[in-house]
Protein backbone atom coordinates (compact mmCIF):
# COMPACT_ATOMS: atom_id res chain seq x y z
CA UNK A 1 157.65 157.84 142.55
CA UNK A 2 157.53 161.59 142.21
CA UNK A 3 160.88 162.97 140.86
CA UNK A 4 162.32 166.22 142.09
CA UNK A 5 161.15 169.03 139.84
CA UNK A 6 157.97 167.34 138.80
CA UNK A 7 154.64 168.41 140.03
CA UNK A 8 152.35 166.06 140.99
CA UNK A 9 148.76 165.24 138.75
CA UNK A 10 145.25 164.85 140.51
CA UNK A 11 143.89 161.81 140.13
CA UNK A 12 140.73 161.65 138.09
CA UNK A 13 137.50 160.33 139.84
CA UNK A 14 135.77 157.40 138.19
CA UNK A 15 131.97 158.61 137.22
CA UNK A 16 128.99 157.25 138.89
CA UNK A 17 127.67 154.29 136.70
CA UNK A 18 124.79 151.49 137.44
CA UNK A 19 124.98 147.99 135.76
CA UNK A 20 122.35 146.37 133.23
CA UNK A 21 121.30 144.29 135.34
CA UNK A 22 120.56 147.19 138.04
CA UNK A 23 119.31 149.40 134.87
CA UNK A 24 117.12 147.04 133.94
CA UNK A 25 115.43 146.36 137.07
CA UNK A 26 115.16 150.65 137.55
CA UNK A 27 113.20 150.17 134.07
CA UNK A 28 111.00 146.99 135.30
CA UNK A 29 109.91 148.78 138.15
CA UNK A 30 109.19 151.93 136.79
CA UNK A 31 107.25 150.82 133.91
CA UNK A 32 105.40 147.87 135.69
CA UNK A 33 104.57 150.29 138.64
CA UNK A 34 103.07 152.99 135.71
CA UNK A 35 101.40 150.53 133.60
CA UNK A 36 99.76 147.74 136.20
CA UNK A 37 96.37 148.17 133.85
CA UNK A 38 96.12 149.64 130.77
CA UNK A 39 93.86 149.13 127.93
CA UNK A 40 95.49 149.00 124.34
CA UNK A 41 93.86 149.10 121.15
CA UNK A 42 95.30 147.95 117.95
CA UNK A 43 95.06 145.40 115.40
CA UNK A 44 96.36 141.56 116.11
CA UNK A 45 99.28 139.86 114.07
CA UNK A 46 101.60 136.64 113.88
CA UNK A 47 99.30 135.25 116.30
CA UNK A 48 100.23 132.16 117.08
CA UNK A 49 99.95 129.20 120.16
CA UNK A 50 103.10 127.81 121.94
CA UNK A 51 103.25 124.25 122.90
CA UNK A 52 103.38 125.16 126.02
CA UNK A 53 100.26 127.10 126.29
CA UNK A 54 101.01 130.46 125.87
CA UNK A 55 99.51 132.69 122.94
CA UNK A 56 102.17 135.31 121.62
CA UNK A 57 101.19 137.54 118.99
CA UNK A 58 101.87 141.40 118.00
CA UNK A 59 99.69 144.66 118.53
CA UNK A 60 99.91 147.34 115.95
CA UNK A 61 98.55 150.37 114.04
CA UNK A 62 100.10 152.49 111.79
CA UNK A 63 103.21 153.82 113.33
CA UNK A 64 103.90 151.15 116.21
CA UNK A 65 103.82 148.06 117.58
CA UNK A 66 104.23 145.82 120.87
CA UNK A 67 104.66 142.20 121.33
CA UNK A 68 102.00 140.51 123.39
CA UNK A 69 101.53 137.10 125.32
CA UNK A 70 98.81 135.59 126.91
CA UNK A 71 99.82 132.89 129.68
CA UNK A 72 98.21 129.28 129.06
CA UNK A 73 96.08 129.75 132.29
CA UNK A 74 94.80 133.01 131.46
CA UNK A 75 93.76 131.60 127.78
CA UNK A 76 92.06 128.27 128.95
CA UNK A 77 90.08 130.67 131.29
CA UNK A 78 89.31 133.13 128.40
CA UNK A 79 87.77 130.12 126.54
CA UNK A 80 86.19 127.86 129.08
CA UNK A 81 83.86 131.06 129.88
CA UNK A 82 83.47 132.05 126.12
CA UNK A 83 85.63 135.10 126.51
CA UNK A 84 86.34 137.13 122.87
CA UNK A 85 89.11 135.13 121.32
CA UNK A 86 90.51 136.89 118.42
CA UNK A 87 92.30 136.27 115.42
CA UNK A 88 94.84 137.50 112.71
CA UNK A 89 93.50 141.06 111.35
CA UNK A 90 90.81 141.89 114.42
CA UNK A 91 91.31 145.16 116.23
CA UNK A 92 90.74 144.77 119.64
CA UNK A 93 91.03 146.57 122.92
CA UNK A 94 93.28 144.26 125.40
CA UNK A 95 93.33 144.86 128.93
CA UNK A 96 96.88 144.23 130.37
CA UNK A 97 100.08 145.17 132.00
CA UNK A 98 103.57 145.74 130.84
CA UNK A 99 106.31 143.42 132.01
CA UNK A 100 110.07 143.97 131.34
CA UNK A 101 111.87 141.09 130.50
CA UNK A 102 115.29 141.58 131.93
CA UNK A 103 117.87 138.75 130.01
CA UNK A 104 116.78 140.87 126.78
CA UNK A 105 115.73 144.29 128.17
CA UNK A 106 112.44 143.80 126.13
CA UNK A 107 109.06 144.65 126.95
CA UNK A 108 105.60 143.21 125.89
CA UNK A 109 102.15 143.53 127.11
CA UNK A 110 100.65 140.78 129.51
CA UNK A 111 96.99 140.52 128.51
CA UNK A 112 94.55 139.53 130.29
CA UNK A 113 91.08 139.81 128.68
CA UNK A 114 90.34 140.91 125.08
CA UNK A 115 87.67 143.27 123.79
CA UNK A 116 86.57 143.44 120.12
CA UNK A 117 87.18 146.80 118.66
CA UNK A 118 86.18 146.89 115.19
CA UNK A 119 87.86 145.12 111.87
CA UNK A 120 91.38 145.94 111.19
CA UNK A 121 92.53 147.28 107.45
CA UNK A 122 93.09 143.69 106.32
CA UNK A 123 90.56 141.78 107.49
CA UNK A 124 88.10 144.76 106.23
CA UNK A 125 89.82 144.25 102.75
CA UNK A 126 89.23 140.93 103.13
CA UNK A 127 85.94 140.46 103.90
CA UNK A 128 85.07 143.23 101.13
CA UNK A 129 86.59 141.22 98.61
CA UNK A 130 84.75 138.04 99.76
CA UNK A 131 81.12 139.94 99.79
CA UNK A 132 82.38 141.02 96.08
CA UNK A 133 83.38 137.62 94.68
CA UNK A 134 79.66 135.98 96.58
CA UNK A 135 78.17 138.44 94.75
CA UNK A 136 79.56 137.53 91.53
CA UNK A 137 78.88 133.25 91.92
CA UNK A 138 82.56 132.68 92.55
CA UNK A 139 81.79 130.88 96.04
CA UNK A 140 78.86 129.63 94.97
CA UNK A 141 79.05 125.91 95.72
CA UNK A 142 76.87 124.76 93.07
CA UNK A 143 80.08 125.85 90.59
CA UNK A 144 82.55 123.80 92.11
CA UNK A 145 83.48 120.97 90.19
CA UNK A 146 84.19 117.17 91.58
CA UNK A 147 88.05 115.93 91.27
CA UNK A 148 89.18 113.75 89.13
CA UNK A 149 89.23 110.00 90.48
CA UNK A 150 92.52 109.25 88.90
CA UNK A 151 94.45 111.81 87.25
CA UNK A 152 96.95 111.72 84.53
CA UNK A 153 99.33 114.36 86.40
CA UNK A 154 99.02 116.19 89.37
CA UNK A 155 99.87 120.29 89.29
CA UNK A 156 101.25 122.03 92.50
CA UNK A 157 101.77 125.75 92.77
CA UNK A 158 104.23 126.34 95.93
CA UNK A 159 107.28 126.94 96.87
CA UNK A 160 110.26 124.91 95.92
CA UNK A 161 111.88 125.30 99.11
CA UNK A 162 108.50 125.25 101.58
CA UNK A 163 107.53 121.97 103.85
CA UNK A 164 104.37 122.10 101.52
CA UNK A 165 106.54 120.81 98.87
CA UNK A 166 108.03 117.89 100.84
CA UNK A 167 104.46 117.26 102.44
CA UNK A 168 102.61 117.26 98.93
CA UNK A 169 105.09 115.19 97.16
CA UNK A 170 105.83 112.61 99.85
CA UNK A 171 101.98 111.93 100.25
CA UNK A 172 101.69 111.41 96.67
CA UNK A 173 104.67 109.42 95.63
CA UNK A 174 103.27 107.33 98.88
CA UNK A 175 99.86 106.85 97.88
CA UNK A 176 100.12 106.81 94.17
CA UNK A 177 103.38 106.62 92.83
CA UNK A 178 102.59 106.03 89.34
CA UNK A 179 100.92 109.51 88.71
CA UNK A 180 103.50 112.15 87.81
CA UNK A 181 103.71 115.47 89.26
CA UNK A 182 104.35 118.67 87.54
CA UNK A 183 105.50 121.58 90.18
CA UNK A 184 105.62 125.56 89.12
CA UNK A 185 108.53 126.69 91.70
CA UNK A 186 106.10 129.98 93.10
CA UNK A 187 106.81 132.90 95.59
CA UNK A 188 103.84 132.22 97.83
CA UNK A 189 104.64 135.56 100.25
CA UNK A 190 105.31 139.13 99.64
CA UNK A 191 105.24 141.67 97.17
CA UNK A 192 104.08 139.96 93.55
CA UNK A 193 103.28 136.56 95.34
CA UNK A 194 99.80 136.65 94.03
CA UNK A 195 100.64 137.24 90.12
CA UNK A 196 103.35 134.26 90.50
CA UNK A 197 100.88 131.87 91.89
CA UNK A 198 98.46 132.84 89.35
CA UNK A 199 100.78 132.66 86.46
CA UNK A 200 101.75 129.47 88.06
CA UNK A 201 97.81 128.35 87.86
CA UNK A 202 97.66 129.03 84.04
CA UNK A 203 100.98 127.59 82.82
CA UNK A 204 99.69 124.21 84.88
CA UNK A 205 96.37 124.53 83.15
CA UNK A 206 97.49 124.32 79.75
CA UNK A 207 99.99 121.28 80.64
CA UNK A 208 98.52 118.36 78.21
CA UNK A 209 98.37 116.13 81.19
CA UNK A 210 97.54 117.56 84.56
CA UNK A 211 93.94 117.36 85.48
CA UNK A 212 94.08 118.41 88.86
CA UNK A 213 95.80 121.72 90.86
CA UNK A 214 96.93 121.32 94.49
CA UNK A 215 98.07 125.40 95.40
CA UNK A 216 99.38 125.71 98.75
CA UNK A 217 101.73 126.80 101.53
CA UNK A 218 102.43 126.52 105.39
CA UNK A 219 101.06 128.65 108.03
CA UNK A 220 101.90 132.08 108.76
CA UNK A 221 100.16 135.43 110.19
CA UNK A 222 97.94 137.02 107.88
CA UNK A 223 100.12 139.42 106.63
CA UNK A 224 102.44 136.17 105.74
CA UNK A 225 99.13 134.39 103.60
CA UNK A 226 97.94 137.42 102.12
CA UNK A 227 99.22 136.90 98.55
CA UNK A 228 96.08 133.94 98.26
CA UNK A 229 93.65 136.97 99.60
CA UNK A 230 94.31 139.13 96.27
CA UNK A 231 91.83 139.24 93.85
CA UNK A 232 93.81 138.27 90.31
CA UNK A 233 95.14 135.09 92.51
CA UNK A 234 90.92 134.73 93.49
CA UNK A 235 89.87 135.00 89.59
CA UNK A 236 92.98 132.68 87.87
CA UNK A 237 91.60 129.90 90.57
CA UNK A 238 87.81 130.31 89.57
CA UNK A 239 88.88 130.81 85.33
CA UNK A 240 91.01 127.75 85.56
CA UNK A 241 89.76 124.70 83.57
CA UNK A 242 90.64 122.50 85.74
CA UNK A 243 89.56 121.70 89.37
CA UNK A 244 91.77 123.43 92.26
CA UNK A 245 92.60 122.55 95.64
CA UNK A 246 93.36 125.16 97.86
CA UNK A 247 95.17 124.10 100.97
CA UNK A 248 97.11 126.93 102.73
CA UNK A 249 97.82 127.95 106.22
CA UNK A 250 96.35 125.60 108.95
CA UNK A 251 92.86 124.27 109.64
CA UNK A 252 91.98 127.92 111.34
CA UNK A 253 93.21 129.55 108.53
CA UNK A 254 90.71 130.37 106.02
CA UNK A 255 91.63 132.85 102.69
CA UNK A 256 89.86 133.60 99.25
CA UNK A 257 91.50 131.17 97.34
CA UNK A 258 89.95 128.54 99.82
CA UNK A 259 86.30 130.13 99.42
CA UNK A 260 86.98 130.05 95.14
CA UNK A 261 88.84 126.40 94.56
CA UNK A 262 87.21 123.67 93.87
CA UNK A 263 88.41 121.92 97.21
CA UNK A 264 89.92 123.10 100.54
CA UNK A 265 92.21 121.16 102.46
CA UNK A 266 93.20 122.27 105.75
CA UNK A 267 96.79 121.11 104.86
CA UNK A 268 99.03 120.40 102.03
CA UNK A 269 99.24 117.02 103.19
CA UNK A 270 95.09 116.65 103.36
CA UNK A 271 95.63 117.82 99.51
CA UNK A 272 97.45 115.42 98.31
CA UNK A 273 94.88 112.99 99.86
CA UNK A 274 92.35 114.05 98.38
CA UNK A 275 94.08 114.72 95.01
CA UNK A 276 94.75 110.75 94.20
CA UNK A 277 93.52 107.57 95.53
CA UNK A 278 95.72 104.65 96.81
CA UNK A 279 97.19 102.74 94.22
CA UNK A 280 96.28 99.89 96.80
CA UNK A 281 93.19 100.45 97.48
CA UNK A 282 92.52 100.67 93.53
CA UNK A 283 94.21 97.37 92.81
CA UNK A 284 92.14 95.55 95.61
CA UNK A 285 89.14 97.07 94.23
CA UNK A 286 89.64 95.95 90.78
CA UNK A 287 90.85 92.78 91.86
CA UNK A 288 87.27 92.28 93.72
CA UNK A 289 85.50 93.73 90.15
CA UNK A 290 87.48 90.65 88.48
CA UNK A 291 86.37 88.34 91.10
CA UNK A 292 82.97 89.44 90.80
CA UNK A 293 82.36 89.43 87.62
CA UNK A 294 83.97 86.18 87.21
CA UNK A 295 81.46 84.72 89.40
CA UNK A 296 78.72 86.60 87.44
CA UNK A 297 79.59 85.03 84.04
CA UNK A 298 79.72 81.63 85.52
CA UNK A 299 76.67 81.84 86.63
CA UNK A 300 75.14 83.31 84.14
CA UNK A 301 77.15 80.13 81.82
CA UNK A 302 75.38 77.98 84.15
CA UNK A 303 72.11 79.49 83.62
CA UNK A 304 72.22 78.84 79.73
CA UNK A 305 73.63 75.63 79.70
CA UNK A 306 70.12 74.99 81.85
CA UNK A 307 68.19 76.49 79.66
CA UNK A 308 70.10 74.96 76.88
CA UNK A 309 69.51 71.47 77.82
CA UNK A 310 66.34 72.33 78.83
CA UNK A 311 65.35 73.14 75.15
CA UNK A 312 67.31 70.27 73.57
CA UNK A 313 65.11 67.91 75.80
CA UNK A 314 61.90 69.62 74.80
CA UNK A 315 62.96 69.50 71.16
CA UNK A 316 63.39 66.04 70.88
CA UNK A 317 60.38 65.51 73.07
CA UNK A 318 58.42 67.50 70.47
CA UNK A 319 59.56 65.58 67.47
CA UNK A 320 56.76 63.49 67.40
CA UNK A 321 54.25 66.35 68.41
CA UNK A 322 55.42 68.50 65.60
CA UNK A 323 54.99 65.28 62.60
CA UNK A 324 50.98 65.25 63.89
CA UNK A 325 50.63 68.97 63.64
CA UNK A 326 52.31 68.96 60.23
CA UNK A 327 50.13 65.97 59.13
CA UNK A 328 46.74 67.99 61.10
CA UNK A 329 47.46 70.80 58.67
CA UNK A 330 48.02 69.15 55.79
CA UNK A 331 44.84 67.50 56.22
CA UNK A 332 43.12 70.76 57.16
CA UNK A 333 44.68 72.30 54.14
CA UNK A 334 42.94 69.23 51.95
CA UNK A 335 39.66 69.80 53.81
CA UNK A 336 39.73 73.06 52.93
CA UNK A 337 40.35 72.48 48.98
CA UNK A 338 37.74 70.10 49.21
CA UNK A 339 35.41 72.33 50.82
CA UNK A 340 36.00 74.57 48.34
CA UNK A 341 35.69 72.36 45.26
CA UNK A 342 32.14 70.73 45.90
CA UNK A 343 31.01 74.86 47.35
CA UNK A 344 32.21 75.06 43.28
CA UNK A 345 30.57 72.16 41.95
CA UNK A 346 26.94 73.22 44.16
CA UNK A 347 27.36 76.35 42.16
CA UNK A 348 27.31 75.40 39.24
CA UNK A 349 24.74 73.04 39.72
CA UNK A 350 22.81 75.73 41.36
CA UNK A 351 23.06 78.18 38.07
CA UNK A 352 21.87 75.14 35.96
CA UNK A 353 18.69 74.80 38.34
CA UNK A 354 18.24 78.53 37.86
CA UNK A 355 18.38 78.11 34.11
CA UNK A 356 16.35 75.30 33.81
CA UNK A 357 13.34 77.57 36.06
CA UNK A 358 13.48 80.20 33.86
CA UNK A 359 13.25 77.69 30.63
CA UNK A 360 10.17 76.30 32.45
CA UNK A 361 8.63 78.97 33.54
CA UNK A 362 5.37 80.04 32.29
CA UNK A 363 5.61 83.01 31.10
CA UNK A 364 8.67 81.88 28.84
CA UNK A 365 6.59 78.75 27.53
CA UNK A 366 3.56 81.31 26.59
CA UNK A 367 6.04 83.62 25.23
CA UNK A 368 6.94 80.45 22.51
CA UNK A 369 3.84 79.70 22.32
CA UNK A 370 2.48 82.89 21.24
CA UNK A 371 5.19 82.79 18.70
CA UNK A 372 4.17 80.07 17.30
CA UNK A 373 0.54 81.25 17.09
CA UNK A 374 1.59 84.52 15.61
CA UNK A 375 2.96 82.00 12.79
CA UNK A 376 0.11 79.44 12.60
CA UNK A 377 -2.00 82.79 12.42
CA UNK A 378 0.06 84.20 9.69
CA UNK A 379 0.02 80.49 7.67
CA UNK A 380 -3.70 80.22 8.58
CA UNK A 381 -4.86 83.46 6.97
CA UNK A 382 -4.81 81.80 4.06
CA UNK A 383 -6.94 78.73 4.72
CA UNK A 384 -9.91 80.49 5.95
CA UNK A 385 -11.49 82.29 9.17
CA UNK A 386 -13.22 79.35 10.53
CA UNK A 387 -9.73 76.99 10.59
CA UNK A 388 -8.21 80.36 12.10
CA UNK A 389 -10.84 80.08 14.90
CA UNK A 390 -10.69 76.31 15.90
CA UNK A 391 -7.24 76.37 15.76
CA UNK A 392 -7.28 79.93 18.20
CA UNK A 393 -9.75 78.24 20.27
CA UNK A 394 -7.20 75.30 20.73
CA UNK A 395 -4.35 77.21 21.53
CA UNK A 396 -6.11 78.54 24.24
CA UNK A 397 -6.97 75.45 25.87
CA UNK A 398 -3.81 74.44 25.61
CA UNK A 399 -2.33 77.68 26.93
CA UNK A 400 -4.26 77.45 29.89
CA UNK A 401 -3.72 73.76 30.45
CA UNK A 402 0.18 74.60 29.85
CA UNK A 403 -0.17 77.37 32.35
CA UNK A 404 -2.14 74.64 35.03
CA UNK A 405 1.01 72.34 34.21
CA UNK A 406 3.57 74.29 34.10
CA UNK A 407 2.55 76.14 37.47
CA UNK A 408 2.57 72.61 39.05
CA UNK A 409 5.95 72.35 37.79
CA UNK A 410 7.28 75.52 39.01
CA UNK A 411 6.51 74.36 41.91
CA UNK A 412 7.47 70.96 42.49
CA UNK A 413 10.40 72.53 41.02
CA UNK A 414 10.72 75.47 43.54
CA UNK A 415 10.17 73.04 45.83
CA UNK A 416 13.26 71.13 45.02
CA UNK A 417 15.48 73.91 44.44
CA UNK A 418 14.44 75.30 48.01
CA UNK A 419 15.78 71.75 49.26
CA UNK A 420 18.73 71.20 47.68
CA UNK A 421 19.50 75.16 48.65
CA UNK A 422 19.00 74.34 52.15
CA UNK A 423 21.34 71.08 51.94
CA UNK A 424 24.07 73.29 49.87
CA UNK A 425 24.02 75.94 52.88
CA UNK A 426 24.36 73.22 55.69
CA UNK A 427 27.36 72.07 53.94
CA UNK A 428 28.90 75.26 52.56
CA UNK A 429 31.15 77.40 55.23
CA UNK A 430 29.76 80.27 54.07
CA UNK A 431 26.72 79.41 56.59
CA UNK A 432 28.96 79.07 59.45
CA UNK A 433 30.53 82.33 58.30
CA UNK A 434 27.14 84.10 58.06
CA UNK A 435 26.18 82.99 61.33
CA UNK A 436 29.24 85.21 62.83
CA UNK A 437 31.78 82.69 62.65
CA UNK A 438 35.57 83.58 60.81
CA UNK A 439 37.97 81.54 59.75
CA UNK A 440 41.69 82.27 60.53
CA UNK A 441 44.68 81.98 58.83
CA UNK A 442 48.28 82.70 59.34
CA UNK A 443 49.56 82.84 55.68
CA UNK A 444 48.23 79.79 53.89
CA UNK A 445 47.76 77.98 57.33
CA UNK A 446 44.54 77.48 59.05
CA UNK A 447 44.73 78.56 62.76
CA UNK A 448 42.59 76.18 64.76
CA UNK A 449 44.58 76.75 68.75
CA UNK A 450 45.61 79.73 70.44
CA UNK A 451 49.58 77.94 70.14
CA UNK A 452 49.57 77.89 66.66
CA UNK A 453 50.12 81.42 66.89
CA UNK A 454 52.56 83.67 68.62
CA UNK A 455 52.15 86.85 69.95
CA UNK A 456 53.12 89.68 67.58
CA UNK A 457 52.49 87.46 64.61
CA UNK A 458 50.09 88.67 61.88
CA UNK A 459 47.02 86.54 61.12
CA UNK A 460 44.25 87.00 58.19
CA UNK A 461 40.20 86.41 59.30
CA UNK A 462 38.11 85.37 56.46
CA UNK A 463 34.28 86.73 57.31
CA UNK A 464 31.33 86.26 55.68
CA UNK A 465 31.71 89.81 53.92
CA UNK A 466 35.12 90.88 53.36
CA UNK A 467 38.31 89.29 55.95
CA UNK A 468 40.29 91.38 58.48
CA UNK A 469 43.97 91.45 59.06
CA UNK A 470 45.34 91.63 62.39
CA UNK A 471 48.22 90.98 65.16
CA UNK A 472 48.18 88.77 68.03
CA UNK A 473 48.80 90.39 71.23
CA UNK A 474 48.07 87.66 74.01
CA UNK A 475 47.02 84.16 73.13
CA UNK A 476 45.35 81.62 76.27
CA UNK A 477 45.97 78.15 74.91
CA UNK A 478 43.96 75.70 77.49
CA UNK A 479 45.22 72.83 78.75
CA UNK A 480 44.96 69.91 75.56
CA UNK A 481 46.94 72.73 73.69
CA UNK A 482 49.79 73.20 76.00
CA UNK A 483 49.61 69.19 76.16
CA UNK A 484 50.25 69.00 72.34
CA UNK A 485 52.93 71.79 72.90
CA UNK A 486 54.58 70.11 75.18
């Protein structure tokens, strides 16, 4: 309605205007039509696998980056004809397009084939660190010490609020519920992640009771695990005292602190595992020691109850054996005083022989003789020469006929002694020990079979010079001794 007076206003034009959706397709075409093949280079990040297929990860440098995606059927190709497959850290050249996506009005790159391009920043630090600590022993396997087979307590380093907690602690409580566990809440990502787990490393070390160290966390790019890449994290795990598990990321995933523990699992879960047997599994084990060694005693019972009765049967069958050896030594112990008593009493006899010789002999006789001359002689110097003569002249005779007679004697004599010498030595032992023969003796016993002795046993040989002491170290009874042994 236009009232009088009143002058009438222009209407204003609406401007020209497109909507997103039209926008967005402008954009899709330009930039797909302008980028159909391009070749990026850049380093590769938060790579990770769909379940549907697809590979999505990020390309960057310094100042930028771009999200990427390889389709499932572009991948599978790429690795059933060994294509370049790369991983967290790699710098690479991908060949690709860009494609808009229009319900978000973001972009990404659509790669089709990878080429590698060198080491990016990280994985250069990474692998300088590792040639570093190699160098040093650190990864040497020969340093890595076995786990415990049943630990007191069990140590884990991760976060409090992670799935590695839950997965560590629900594996253990299931498998051995009677071991406690000891956790240091840790940041496991970001700036002064590495000193926390470390410090979390050395306050679990010195606990009284934990003998084993699980360290862990989930997976994550490599940016997200770098914290277990840093060398003070690398050096805490090789200084502890006690043995370490490492178990972070996934299976793919490898960092420092796997190449330094003691054990790498390729999940917290795997960790646990290996951290503690089944309580189970123990029980039924010692239950079959029991069992066993049950069996084992009762048949080694068995055994000496055998040998037992065995030996009780033997004794009494040797009661009767033993009473004639006792009685055979006694008499050989009689025989041998008696031997030794007439050897004695032929001695003596002997020396009285050898007396009575000498008393007879000749040369003793003229000795008395001339005695008794020189004392005639002296008593005859008084009654005249001629009486000194006849009674010279008859000592004379009778010197030589005592000389005739007495040589007779000596040898009739001689004769005799030489007999009853030869009679003395067929009864003395001393022949039988002259002619190489010993007598043996264990203590005051005579030995007369090889089972009167045992081996080890000392035993005394009486020779026909001197005796000999010595050990028995085999002894072959024949067959009449192991008779009597019997």
């Amino acid at each position: 309605m236009i009232h009088r007076g009143m002058r009438p206003q222009p209407t204003r034009r609406r401007p020209p205007a497109v909507s997103v959706r039209a926008l967005t397709q402008q954009i899709k075409g330009t930039l797909e039509r302008q980028f159909q093949r391009i070749w990026v280079e850049g380093e590769m990040a938060q790579v990770k696998v769909h379940q549907s297929g697809n590979l999505y990860f990020t390309l960057k440098d310094a100042d930028a980056r771009i999200d990427g995606v390889v389709w499932r059927s572009t991948a599978e190709r790429i690795q059933m004809f060994g294509g370049y497959q790369p991983l967290d850290g790699h710098r690479v050249l991908a060949l690709g397009a860009l494609s808009v996506y229009a319900p978000r009005g973001a972009y990404s790159l659509i790669v089709e084939r990878f080429l590698p391009a060198g080491t990016g920043d990280l994985q250069a630090a990474f692998e300088q660190l590792k040639r570093r600590l190699a160098a040093e022993g650190l990864t040497d396997p020969r340093r890595k010490r076995a786990l415990p087979t049943l630990p007191r307590a069990v140590g884990v380093v991760t976060s409090p609020s992670g799935a590695a907690r839950h997965d560590i602690q629900s594996v253990l409580h299931r498998r051995a519920p009677q071991i406690p566990i000891v956790l240091y809440p840790a940041q496991v990502q970001g700036e002064g992640a590495a000193a926390d787990v470390a410090a979390g490393i050395a306050t679990l070390a010195a606990h009284p009771q934990v003998e084993v160290i699980i360290v862990g966390r989930g997976g994550g790019s490599l940016e997200d695990l770098w914290a277990f890449n840093e060398e003070p994290l690398a050096r805490a795990i090789a200084g502890c005292p006690v043995p370490v598990i490492s178990a972070v990321g996934h299976e793919t995933d490898t960092t420092i602190a796997d190449l330094v523990a003691d054990a790498r699992a390729a999940t917290p879960s795997e960790a646990a595992e290996m951290a503690v047997p089944i309580r189970s599994d123990l029980l039924y084990a010692l239950d079959g020691i029991a069992e066993r060694l049950g069996r084992a005693l009762g048949r080694a019972l068995e055994r000496r109850q055998m040998r037992l009765a065995a030996g009780r049967q033997r004794l009494r069958a040797g009661v009767r054996t033993d009473g004639h050896r006792r009685r055979l030594e006694r008499l050989a112990e009689r025989l041998d005083r008696a031997m030794r008593q007439r050897l004695d009493v032929h001695q003596a006899r002997l020396r009285r022989h050898e007396q009575a010789v000498r008393e007879l002999h000749p040369m003793t006789r003229l000795t008395h003789a001339r005695r008794r001359l020189d004392a005639v002689t002296l008593k005859l110097a008084t009654h005249g020469a001629a009486r000194v003569a006849r009674k010279r002249a008859r000592v004379d005779a009778l010197g030589d006929r005592l000389t005739r007679v007495g040589g007779a004697a000596t040898a009739e004599k001689r004769a005799a002694l030489r007999l009853l010498s030869a009679r003395l030595e067929a009864l003395s032992p001393l022949a039988s020990l002259g002619r190489g023969f010993g007598i043996v003796r264990r203590g005051a016993r005579v030995v007369r079979a090889a089972g009167d002795v045992a081996v080890g046993e000392p035993i005394e040989i009486l020779l026909h010079r001197g005796r000999l002491e010595a050990t028995v170290t085999a002894a072959h009874p024949d067959n009449d001794d192991d008779e009597e042994h019997r």
